[in-house]
Protein backbone atom coordinates (compact mmCIF):
# COMPACT_ATOMS: atom_id res chain seq x y z
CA UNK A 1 -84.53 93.56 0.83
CA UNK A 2 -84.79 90.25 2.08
CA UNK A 3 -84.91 86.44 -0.13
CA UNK A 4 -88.74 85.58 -1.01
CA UNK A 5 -89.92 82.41 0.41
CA UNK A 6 -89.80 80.74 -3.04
CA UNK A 7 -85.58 82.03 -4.05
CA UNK A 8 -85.05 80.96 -0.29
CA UNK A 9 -86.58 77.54 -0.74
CA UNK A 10 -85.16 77.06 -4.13
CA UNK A 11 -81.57 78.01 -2.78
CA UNK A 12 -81.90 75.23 0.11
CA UNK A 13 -82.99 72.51 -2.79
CA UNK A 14 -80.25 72.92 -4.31
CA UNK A 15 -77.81 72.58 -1.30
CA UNK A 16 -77.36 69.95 1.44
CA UNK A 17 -76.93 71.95 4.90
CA UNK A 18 -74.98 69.32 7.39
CA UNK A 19 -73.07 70.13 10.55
CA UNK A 20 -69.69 69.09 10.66
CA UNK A 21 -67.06 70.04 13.35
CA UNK A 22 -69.76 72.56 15.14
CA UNK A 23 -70.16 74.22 11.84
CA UNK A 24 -72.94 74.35 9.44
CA UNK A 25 -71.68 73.74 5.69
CA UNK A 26 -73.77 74.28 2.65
CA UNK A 27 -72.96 72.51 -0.10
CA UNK A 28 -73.72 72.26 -3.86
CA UNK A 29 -75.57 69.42 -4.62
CA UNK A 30 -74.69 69.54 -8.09
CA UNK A 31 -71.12 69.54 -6.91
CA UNK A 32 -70.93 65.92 -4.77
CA UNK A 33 -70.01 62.85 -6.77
CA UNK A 34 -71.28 60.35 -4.56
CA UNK A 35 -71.60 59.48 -0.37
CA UNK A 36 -70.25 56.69 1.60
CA UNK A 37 -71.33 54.86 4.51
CA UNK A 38 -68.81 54.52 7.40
CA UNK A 39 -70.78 52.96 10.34
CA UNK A 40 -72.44 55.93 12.22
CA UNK A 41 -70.92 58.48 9.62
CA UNK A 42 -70.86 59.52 6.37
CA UNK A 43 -68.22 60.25 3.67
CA UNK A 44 -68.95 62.85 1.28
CA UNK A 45 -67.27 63.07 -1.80
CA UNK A 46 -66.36 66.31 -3.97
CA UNK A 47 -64.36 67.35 -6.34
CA UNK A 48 -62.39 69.95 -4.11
CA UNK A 49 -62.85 67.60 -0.88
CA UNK A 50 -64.27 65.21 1.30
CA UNK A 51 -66.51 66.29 4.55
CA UNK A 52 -66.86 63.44 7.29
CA UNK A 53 -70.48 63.57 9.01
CA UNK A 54 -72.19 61.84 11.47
CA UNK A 55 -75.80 60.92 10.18
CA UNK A 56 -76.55 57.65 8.58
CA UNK A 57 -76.63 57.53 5.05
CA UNK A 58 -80.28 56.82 4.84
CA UNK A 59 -80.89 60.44 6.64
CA UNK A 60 -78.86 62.05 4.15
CA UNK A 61 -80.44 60.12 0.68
CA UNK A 62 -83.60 61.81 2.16
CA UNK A 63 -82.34 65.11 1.66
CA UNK A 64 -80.37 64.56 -2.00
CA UNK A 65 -81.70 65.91 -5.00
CA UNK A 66 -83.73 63.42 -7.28
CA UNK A 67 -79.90 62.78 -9.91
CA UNK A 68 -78.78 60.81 -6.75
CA UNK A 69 -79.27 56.91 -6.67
CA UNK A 70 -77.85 54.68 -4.44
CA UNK A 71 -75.93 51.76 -5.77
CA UNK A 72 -75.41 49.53 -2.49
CA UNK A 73 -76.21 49.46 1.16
CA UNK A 74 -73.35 52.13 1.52
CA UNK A 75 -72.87 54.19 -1.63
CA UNK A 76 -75.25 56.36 -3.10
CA UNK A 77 -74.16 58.43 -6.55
CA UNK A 78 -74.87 61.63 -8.04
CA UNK A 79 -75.69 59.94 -11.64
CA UNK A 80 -74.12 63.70 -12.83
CA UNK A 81 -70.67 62.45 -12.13
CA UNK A 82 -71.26 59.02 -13.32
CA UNK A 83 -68.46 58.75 -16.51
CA UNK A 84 -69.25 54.59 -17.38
CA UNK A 85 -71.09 51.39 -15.84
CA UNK A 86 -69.05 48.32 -16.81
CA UNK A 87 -70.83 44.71 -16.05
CA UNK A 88 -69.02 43.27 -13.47
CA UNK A 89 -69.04 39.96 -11.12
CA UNK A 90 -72.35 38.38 -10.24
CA UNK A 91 -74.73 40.49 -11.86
CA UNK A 92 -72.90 43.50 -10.17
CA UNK A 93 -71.86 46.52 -11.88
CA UNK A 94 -68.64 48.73 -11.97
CA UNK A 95 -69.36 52.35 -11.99
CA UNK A 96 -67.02 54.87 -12.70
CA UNK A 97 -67.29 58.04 -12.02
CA UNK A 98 -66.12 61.72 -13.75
CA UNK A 99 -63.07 61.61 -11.05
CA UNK A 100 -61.84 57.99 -12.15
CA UNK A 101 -63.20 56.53 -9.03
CA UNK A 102 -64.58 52.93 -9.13
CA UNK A 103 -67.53 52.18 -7.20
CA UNK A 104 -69.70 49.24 -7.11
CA UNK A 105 -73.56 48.66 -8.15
CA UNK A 106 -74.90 45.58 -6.47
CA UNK A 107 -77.83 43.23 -7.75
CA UNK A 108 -79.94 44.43 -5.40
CA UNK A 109 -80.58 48.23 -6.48
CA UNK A 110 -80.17 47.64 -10.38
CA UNK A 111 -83.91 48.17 -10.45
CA UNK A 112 -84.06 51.48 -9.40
CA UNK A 113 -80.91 52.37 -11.17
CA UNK A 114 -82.94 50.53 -14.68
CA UNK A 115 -85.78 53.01 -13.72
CA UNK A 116 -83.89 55.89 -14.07
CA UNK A 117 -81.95 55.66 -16.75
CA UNK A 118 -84.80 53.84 -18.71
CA UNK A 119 -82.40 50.91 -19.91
CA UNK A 120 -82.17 47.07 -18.68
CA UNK A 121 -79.11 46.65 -17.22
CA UNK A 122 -77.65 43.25 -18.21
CA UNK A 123 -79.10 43.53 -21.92
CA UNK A 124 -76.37 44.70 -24.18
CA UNK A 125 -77.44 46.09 -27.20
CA UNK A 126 -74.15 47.18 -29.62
CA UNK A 127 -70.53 47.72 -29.12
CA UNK A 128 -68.92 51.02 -28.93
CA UNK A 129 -66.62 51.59 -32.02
């Protein structure tokens, strides 16, 4: 017995297919913190590893699940594996994700980023105790 079309379909959703190295890797979107732009490649971030790919980072955000956001020209998250958003320099934020990484939200995609998670960004409402 062979997959159905829909199992088949809703396997490949949840997985990012790229070629790397002449190999074809699927992997977990549920499992990548968060991609980098390096010029003409790609940086993508796990928990177990990081896979270098050459595809622009724009190609890629096409194919990511709708929990990733991007945060700047060359970072986009999986808002999963986002731990804490600290307000940072000029209207910027510091996001840090599940792994202790720091990355950086700039002004310019706080919008989308206020969209998702429903709340301003640069209104503070309480302090944690």
């Amino acid at each position: 017995m062979g997959f159905k079309l829909q199992e088949s379909e809703s396997f490949l959703q949840k997985r990012l297919v790229i070629k790397t190295d002449g190999r074809f890797l699927f992997l977990d979107q549920d499992e990548i913190l968060w991609l980098e732009a390096e010029g003409n490649y790609v940086q993508i971030h796990t928990n177990q590893n990081q896979v270098l790919v050459r595809s622009g980072i724009s190609t890629l955000e096409k194919e990511l699940a709708s929990n990733f956001i991007r945060i700047s020209r060359s970072t986009i998250v999986n808002i999963n594996h986002v731990r804490e958003m600290r307000p940072w320099m000029r209207g910027n934020y510091q996001v840090i994700m599940t792994d202790g990484t720091k990355l950086t939200l700039t002004n310019g995609f706080r919008d989308k980023l206020n969209h998702l998670i429903g709340i301003p960004l640069g209104i503070r409402s309480g302090t944690l105790s």
